[in-house]
C-alpha atoms as a PDB file:
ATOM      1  CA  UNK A   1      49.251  73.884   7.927  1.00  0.00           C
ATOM      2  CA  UNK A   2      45.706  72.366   6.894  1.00  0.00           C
ATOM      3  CA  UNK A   3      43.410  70.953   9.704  1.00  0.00           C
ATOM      4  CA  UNK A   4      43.932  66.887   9.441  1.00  0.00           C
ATOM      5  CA  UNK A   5      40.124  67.102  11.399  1.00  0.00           C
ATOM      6  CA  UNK A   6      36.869  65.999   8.608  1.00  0.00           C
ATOM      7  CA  UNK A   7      34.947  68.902   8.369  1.00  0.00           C
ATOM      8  CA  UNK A   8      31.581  66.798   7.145  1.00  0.00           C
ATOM      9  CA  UNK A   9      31.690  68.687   3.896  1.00  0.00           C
ATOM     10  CA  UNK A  10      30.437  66.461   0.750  1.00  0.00           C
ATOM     11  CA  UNK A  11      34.489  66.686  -0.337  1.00  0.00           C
ATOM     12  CA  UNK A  12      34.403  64.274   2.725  1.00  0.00           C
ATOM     13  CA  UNK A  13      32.604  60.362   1.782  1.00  0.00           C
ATOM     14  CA  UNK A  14      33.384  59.753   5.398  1.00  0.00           C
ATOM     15  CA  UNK A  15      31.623  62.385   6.892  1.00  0.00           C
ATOM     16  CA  UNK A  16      28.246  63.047   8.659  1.00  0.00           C
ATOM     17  CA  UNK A  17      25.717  64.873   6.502  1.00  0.00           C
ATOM     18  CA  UNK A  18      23.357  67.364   8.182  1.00  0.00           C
ATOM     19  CA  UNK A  19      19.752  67.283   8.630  1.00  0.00           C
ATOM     20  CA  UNK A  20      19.293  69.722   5.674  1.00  0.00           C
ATOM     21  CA  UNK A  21      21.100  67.260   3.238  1.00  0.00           C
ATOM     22  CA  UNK A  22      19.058  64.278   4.268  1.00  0.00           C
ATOM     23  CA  UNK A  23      15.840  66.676   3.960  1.00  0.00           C
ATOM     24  CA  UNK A  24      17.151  67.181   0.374  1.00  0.00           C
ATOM     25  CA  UNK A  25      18.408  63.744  -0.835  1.00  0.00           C
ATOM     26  CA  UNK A  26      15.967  61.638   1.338  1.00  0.00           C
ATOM     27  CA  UNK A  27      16.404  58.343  -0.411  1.00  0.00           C
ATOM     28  CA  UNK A  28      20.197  58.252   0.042  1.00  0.00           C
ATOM     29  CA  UNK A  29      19.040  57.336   3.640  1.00  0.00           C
ATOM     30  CA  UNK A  30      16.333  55.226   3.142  1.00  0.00           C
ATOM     31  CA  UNK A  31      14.153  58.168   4.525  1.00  0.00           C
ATOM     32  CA  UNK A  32      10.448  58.801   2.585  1.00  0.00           C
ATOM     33  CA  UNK A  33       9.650  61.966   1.452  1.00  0.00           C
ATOM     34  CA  UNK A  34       7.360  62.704   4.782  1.00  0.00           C
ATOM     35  CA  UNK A  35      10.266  62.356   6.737  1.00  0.00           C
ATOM     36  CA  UNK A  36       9.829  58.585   8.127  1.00  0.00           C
ATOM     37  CA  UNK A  37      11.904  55.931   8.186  1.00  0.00           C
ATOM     38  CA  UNK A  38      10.205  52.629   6.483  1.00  0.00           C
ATOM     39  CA  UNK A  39      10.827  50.626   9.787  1.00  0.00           C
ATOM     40  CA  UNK A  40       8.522  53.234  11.692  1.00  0.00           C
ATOM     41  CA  UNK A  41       5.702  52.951   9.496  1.00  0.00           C
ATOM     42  CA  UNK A  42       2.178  52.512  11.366  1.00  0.00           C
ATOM     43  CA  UNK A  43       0.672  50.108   9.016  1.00  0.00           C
ATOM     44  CA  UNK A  44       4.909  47.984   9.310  1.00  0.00           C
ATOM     45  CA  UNK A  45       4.118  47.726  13.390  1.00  0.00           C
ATOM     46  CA  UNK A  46       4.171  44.911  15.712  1.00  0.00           C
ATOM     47  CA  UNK A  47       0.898  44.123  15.724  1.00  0.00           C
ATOM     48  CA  UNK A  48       0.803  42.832  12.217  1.00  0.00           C
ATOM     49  CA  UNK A  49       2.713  40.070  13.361  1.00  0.00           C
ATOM     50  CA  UNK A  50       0.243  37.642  14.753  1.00  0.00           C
ATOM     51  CA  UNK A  51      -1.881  38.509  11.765  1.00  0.00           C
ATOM     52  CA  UNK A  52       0.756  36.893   9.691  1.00  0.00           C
ATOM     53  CA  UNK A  53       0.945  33.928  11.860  1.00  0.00           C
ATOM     54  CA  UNK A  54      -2.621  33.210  11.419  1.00  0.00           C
ATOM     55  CA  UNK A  55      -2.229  33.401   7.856  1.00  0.00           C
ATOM     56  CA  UNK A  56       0.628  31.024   7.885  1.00  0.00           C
ATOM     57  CA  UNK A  57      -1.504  28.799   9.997  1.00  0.00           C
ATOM     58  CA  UNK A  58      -4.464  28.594   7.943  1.00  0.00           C
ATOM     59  CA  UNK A  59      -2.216  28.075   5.105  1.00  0.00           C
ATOM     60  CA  UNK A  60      -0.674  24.912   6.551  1.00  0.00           C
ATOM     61  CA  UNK A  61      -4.533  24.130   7.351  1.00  0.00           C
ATOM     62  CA  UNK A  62      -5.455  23.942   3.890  1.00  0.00           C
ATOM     63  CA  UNK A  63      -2.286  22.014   2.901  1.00  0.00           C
ATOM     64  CA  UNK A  64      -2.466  19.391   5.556  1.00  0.00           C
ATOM     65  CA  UNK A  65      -6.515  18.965   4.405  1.00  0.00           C
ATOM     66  CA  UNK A  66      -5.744  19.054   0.604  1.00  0.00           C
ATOM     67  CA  UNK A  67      -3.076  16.145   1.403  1.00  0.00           C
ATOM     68  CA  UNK A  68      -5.371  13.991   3.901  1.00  0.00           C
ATOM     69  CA  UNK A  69      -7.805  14.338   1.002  1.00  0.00           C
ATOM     70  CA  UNK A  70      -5.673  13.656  -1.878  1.00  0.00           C
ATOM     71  CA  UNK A  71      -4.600  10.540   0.218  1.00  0.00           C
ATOM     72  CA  UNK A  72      -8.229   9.007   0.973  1.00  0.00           C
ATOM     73  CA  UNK A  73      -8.798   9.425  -2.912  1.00  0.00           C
ATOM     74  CA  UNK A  74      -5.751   7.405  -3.483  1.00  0.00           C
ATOM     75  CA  UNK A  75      -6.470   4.869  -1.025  1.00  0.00           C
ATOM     76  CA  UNK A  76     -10.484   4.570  -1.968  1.00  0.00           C
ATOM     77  CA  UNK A  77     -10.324   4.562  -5.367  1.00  0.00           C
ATOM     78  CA  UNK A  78      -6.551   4.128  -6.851  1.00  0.00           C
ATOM     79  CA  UNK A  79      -4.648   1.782  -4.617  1.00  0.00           C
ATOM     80  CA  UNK A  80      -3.624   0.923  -1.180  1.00  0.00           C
ATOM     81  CA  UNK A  81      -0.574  -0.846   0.489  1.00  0.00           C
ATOM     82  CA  UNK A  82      -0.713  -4.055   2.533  1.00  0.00           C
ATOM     83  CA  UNK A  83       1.773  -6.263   4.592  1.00  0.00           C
ATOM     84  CA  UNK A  84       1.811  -9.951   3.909  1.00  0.00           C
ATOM     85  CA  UNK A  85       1.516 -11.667   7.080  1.00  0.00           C
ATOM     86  CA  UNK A  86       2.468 -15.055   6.069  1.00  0.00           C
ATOM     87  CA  UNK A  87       4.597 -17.627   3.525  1.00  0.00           C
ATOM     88  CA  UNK A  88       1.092 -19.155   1.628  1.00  0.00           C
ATOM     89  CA  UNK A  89       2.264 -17.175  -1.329  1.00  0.00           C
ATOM     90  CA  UNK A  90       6.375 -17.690  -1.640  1.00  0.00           C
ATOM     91  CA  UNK A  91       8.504 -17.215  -3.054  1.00  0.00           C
ATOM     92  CA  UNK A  92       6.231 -14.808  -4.639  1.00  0.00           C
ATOM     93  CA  UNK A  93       5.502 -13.027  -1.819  1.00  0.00           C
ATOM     94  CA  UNK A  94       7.838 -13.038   1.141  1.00  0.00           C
ATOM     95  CA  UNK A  95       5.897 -13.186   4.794  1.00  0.00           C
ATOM     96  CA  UNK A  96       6.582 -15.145   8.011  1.00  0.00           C
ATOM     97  CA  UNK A  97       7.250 -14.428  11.857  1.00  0.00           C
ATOM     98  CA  UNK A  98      10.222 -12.790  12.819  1.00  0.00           C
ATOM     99  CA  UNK A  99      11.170 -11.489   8.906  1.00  0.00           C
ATOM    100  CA  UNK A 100      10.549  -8.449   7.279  1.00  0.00           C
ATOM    101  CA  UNK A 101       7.525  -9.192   5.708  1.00  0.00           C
ATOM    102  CA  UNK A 102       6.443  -7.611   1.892  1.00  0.00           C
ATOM    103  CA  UNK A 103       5.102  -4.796   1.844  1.00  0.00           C
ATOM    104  CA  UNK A 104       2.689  -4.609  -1.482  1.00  0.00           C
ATOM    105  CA  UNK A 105       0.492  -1.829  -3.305  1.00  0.00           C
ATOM    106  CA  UNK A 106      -2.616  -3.115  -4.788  1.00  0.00           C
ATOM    107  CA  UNK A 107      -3.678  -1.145  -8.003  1.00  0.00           C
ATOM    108  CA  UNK A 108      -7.787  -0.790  -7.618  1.00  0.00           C
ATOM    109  CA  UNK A 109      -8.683   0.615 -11.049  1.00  0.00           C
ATOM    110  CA  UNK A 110      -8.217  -2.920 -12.982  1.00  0.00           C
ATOM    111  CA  UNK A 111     -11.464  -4.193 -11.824  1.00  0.00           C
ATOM    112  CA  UNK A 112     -13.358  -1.110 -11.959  1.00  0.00           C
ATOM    113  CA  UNK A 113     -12.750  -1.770 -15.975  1.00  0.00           C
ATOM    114  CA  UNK A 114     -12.521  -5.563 -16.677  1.00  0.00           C
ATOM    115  CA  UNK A 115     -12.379  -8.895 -14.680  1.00  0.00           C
ATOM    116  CA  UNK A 116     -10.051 -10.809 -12.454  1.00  0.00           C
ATOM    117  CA  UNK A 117      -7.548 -13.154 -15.232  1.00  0.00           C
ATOM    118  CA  UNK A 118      -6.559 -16.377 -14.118  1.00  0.00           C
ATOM    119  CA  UNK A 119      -2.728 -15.615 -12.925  1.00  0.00           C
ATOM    120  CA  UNK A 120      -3.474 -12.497 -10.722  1.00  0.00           C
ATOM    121  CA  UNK A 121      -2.551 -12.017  -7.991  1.00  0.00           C
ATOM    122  CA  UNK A 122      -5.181 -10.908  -5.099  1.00  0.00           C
ATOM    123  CA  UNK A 123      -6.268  -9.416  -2.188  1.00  0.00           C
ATOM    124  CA  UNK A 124      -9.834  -9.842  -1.145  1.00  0.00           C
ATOM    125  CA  UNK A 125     -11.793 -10.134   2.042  1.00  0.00           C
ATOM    126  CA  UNK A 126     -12.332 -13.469   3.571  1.00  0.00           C
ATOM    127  CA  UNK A 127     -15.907 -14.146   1.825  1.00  0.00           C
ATOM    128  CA  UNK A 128     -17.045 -16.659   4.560  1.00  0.00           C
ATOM    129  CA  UNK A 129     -16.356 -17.042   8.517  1.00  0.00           C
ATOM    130  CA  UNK A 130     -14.436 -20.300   7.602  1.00  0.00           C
ATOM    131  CA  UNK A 131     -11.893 -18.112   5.947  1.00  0.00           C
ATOM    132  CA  UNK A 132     -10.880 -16.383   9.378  1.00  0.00           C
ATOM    133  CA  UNK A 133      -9.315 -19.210  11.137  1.00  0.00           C
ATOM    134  CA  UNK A 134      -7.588 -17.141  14.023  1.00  0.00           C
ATOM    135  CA  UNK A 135      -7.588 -13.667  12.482  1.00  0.00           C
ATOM    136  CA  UNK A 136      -8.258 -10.931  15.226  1.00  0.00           C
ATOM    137  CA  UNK A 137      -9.805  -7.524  14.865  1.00  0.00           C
ATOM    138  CA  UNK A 138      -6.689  -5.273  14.831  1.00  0.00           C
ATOM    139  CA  UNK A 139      -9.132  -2.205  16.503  1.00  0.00           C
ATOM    140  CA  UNK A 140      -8.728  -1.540  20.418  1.00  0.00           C
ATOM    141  CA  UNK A 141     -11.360  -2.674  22.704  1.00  0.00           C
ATOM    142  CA  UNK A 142     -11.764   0.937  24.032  1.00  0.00           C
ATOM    143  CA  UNK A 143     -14.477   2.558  21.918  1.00  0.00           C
ATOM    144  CA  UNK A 144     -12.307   5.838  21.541  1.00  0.00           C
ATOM    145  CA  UNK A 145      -9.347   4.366  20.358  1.00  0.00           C
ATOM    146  CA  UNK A 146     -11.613   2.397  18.262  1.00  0.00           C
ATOM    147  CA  UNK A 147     -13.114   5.363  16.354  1.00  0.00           C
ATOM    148  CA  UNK A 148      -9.498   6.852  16.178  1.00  0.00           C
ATOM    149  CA  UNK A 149      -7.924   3.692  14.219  1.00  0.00           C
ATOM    150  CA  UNK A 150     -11.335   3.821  11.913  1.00  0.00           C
ATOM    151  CA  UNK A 151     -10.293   7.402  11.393  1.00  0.00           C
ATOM    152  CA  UNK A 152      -6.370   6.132  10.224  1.00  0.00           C
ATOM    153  CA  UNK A 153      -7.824   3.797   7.757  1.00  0.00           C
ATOM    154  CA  UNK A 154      -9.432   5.662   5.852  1.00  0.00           C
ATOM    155  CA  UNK A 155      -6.356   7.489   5.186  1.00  0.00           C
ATOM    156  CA  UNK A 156      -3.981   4.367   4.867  1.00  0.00           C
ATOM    157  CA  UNK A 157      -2.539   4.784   8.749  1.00  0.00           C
ATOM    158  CA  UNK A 158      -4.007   2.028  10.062  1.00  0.00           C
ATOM    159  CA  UNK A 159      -5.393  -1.901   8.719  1.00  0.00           C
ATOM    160  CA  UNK A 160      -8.737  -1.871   8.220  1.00  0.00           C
ATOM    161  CA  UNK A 161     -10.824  -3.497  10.294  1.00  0.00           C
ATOM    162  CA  UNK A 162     -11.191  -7.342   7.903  1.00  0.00           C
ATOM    163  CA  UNK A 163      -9.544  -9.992   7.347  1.00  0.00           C
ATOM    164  CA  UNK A 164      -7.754  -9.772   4.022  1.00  0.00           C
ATOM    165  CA  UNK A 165      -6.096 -12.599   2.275  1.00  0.00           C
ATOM    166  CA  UNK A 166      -3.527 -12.533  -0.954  1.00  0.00           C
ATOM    167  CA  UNK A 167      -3.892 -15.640  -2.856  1.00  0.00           C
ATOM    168  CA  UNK A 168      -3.320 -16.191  -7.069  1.00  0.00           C
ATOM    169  CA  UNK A 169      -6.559 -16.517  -9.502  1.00  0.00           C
ATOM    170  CA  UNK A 170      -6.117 -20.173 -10.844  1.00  0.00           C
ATOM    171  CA  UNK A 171      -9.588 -20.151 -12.561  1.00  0.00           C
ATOM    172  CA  UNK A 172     -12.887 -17.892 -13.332  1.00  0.00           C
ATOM    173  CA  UNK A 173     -16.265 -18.225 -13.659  1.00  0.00           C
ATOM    174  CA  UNK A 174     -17.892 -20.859 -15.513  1.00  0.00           C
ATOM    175  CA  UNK A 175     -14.774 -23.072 -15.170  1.00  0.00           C
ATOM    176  CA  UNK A 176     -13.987 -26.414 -13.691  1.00  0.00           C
ATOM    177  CA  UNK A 177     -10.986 -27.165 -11.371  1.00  0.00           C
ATOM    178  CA  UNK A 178      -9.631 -30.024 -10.089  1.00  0.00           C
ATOM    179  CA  UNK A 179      -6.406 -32.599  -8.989  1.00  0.00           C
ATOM    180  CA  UNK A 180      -6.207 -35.840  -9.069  1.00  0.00           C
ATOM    181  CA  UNK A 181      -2.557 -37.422  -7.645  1.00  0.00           C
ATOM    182  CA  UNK A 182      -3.223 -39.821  -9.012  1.00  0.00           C
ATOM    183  CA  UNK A 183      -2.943 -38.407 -12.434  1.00  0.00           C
ATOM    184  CA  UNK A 184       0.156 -36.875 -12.079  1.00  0.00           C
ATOM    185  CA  UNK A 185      -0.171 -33.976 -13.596  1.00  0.00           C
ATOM    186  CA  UNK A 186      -1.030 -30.972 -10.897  1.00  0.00           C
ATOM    187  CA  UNK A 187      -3.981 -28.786 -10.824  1.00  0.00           C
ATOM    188  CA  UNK A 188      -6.315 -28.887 -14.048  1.00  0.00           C
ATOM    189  CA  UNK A 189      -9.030 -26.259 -15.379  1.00  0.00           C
ATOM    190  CA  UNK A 190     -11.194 -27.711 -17.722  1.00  0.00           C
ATOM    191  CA  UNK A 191      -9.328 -30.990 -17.886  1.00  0.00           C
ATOM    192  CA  UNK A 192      -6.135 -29.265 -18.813  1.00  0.00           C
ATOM    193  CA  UNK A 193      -2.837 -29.079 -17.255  1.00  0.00           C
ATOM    194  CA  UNK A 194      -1.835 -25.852 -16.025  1.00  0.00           C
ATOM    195  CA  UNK A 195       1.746 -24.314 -16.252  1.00  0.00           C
ATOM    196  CA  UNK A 196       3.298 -22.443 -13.101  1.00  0.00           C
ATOM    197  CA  UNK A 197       6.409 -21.363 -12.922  1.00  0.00           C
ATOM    198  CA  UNK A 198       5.506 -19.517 -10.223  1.00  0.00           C
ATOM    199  CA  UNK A 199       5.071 -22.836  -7.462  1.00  0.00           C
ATOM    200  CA  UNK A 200       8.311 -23.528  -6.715  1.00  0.00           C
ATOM    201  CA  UNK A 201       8.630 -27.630  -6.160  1.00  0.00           C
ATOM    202  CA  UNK A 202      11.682 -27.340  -3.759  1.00  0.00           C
ATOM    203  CA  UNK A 203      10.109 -25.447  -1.712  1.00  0.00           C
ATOM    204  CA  UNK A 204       7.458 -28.521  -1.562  1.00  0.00           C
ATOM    205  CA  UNK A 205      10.347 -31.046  -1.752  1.00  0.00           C
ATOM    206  CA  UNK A 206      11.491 -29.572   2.005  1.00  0.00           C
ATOM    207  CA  UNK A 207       8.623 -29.749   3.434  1.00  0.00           C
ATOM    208  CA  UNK A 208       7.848 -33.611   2.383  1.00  0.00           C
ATOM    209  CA  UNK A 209      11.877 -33.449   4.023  1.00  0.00           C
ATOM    210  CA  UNK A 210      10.631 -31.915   7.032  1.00  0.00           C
ATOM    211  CA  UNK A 211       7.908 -34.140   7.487  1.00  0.00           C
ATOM    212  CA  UNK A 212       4.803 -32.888   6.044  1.00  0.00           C
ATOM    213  CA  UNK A 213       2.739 -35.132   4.810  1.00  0.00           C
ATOM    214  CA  UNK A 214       0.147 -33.234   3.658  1.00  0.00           C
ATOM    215  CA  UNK A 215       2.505 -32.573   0.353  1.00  0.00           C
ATOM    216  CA  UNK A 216       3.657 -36.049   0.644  1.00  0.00           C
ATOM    217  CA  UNK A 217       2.013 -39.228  -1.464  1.00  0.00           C
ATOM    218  CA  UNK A 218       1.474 -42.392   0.894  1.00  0.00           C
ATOM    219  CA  UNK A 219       5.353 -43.715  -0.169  1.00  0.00           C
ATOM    220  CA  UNK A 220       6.579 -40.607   0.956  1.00  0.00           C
ATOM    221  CA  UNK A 221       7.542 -39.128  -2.259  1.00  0.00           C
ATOM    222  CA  UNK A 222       5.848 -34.908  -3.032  1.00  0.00           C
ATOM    223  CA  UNK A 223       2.663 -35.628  -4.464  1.00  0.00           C
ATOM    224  CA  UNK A 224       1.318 -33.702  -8.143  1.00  0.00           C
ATOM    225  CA  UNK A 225      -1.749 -31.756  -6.014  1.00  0.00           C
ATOM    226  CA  UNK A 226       0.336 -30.576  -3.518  1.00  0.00           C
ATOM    227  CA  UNK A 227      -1.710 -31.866  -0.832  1.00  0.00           C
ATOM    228  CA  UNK A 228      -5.375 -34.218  -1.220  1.00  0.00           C
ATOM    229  CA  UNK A 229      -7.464 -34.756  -3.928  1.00  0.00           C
ATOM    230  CA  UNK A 230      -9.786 -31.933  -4.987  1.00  0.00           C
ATOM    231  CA  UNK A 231     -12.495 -31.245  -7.138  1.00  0.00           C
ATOM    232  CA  UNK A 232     -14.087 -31.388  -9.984  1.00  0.00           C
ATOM    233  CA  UNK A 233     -15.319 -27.897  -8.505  1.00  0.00           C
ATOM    234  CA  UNK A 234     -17.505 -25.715 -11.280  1.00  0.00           C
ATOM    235  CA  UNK A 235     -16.909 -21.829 -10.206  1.00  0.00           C
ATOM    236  CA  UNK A 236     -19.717 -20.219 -10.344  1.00  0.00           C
ATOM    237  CA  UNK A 237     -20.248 -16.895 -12.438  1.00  0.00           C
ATOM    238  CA  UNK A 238     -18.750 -13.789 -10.686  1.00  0.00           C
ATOM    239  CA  UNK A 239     -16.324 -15.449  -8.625  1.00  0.00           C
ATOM    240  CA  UNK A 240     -13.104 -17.256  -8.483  1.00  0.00           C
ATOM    241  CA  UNK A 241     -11.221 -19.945  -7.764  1.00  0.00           C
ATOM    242  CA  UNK A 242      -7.637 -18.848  -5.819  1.00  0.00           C
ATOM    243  CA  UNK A 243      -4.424 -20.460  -4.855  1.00  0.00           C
ATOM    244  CA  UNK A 244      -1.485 -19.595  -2.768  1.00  0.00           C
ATOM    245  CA  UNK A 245       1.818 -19.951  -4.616  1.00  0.00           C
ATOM    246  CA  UNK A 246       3.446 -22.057  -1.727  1.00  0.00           C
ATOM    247  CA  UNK A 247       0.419 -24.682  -1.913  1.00  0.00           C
ATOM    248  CA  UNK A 248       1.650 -26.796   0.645  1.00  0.00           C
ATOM    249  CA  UNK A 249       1.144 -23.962   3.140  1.00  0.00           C
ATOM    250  CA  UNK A 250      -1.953 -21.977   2.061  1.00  0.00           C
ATOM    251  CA  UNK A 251      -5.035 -22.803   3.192  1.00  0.00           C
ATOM    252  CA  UNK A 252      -6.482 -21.374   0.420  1.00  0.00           C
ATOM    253  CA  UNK A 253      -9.884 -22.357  -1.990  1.00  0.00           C
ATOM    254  CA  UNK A 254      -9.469 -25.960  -1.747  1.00  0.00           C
ATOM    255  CA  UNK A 255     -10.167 -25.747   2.595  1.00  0.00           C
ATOM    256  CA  UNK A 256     -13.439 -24.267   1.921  1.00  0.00           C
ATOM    257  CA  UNK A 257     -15.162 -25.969  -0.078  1.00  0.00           C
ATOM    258  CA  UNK A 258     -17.874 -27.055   2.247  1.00  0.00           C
ATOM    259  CA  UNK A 259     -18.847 -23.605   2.797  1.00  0.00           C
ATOM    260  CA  UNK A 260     -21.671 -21.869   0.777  1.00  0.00           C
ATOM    261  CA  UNK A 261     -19.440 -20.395  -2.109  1.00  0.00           C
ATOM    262  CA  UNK A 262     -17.316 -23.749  -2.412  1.00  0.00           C
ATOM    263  CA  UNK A 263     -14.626 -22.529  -1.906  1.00  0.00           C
ATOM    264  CA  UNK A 264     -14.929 -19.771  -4.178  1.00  0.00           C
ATOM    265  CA  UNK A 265     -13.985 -16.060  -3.681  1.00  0.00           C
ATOM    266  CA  UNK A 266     -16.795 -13.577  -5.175  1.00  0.00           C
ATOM    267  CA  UNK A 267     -15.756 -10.731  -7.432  1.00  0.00           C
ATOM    268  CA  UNK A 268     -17.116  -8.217  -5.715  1.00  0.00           C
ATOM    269  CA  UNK A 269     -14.954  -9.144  -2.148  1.00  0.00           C
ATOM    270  CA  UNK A 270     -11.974  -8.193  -4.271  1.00  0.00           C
ATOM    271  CA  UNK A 271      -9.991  -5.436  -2.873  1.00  0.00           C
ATOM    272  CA  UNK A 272      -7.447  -5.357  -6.085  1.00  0.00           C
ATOM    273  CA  UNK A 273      -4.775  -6.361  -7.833  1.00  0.00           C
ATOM    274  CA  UNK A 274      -1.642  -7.059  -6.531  1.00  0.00           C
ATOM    275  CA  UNK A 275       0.812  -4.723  -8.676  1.00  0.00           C
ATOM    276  CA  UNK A 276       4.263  -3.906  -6.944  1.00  0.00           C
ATOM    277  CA  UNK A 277       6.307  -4.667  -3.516  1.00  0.00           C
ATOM    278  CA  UNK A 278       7.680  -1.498  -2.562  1.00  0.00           C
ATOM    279  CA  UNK A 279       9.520  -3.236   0.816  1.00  0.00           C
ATOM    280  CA  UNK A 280      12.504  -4.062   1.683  1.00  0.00           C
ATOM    281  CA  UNK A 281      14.177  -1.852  -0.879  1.00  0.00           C
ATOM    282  CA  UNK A 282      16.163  -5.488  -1.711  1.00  0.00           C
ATOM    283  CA  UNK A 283      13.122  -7.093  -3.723  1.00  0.00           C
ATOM    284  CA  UNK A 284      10.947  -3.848  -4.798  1.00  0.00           C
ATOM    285  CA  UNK A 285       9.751  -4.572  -8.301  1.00  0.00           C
ATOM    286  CA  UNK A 286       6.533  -5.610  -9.802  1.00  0.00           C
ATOM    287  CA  UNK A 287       4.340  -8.847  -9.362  1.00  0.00           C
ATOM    288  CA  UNK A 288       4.029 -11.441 -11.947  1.00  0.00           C
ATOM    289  CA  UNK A 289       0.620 -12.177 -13.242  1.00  0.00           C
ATOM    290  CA  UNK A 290       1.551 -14.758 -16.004  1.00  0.00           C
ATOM    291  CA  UNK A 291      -1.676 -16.726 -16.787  1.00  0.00           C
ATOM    292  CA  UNK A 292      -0.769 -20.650 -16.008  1.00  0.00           C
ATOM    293  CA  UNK A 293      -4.075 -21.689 -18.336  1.00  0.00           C
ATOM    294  CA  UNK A 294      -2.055 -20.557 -21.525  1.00  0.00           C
END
């Protein structure tokens, strides 16, 4: 009667080979030549392993750098975001307390190539102290934290540290504005009309509902200007004349002009043009820039 027991014979797949046939067949085992098993390899020790980590950390390093720097570019010289912190430019622009204000990207290249058209919309610095009305530094008091929040604006973390306004180019250099309610006929550049689709007159007809007479004629009824007489004001070269879009609620060109520009916004205090609102997802899209003097 055979022997049910393996003998570890090669007849046998389940069997244990012997030292002598691993010698002979080393890869079958995942043995090397000399007799060593991969795994016990001096140079495939422990101690490689916080050499890796470094590596792995300086790699994450140079990603983290190559992204802060990528991100500086983008903000200094391609465009930035803002948050519009009031209603002076609805229903354009959405922006009051309480709501979930528009978020905007401002495309910078535009003006490094041409000029600001009548119709675009804005941001700039305020050119003049009269433009800062009760604007507050948004940087900490503590000179630390200060330096730290000058740090995150560079990189588009954190406001920068001026007051920046979002108002609509109604006329350029070398042009004359003006409005006379009397007339009947809105704004004017160059003694003609302008067309804007974009000022929305119920928004003026509830105010004049809600009491404000500053849209309001003297019998109570919304007046063409959308608030007092202005003008004739000749904008001087390199600057411009702006508007907010919801004119009976932006103190915009026409409350400055006592100051030393008229009223006038220079060129170069420009910060770019108002391209896209990327928040809330419910009105992303672009920004109009139709020009209301064609």
């Amino acid at each position: 009667m055979a022997d049910s027991h393996s003998t570890g014979n090669e007849s046998d797949p389940g069997g244990q080979r012997s030292s002598a046939d691993r010698s002979s067949h080393p890869e079958d085992y995942g043995w090397d030549g000399d007799g060593q098993h991969p795994d016990e390899r001096p140079w495939r020790s422990k101690k490689d392993e916080p050499e890796k980590r470094g590596s792995l950390l300086r790699e994450a390093v140079i990603i983290i750098g190559c992204v802060l720097l990528l991100t500086w570019l983008l903000q200094t010289f391609v465009g930035r975001q803002y948050v519009i912190p009031s209603e002076s430019m609805e229903p354009t622009l959405h922006g009051c307390t309480g709501c979930t204000n528009d978020r905007i990207v401002i495309d910078k290249l535009s003006y490094r190539f041409g000029e600001p058209e009548p119709g675009d919309v804005v941001v700039f610095k305020a050119p003049t102290e009269s433009w800062d009305g009760a604007w507050l530094s948004p940087r900490s008091d503590n000179p630390v934290v200060h330096k730290i929040q000058d740090g995150l604006s560079w990189f588009g973390f954190a406001p920068p540290d001026e007051n920046n306004l979002v108002k609509r180019v109604i006329a350029t250099g070398g042009q004359t504005v003006e409005c006379r309610n009397a007339d009947n006929v809105g704004v004017t550049v160059d003694g003609q009309p302008l067309d804007e689709p974009y000022v929305d007159k119920q928004l003026q007809a509830q105010d004049v509902a809600a009491g404000n007479e500053f849209a309001a004629n003297p019998d109570g009824q919304p007046n063409a200007c959308y608030g007092p007489d202005f003008g004739p004001i000749e904008v001087p070269e390199g600057n411009v004349w702006v508007m907010g879009d919801n004119r009976a609620n932006s103190a915009d060109s026409r409350f400055h002009m006592e100051d030393e520009y008229r009223g006038t916004v220079p060129v170069d205090d420009i910060r770019g043009k108002v391209q896209f609102i990327i928040y809330p997802f419910s009105r992303i899209g672009g920004v109009s820039s139709d020009n209301p003097q064609s």
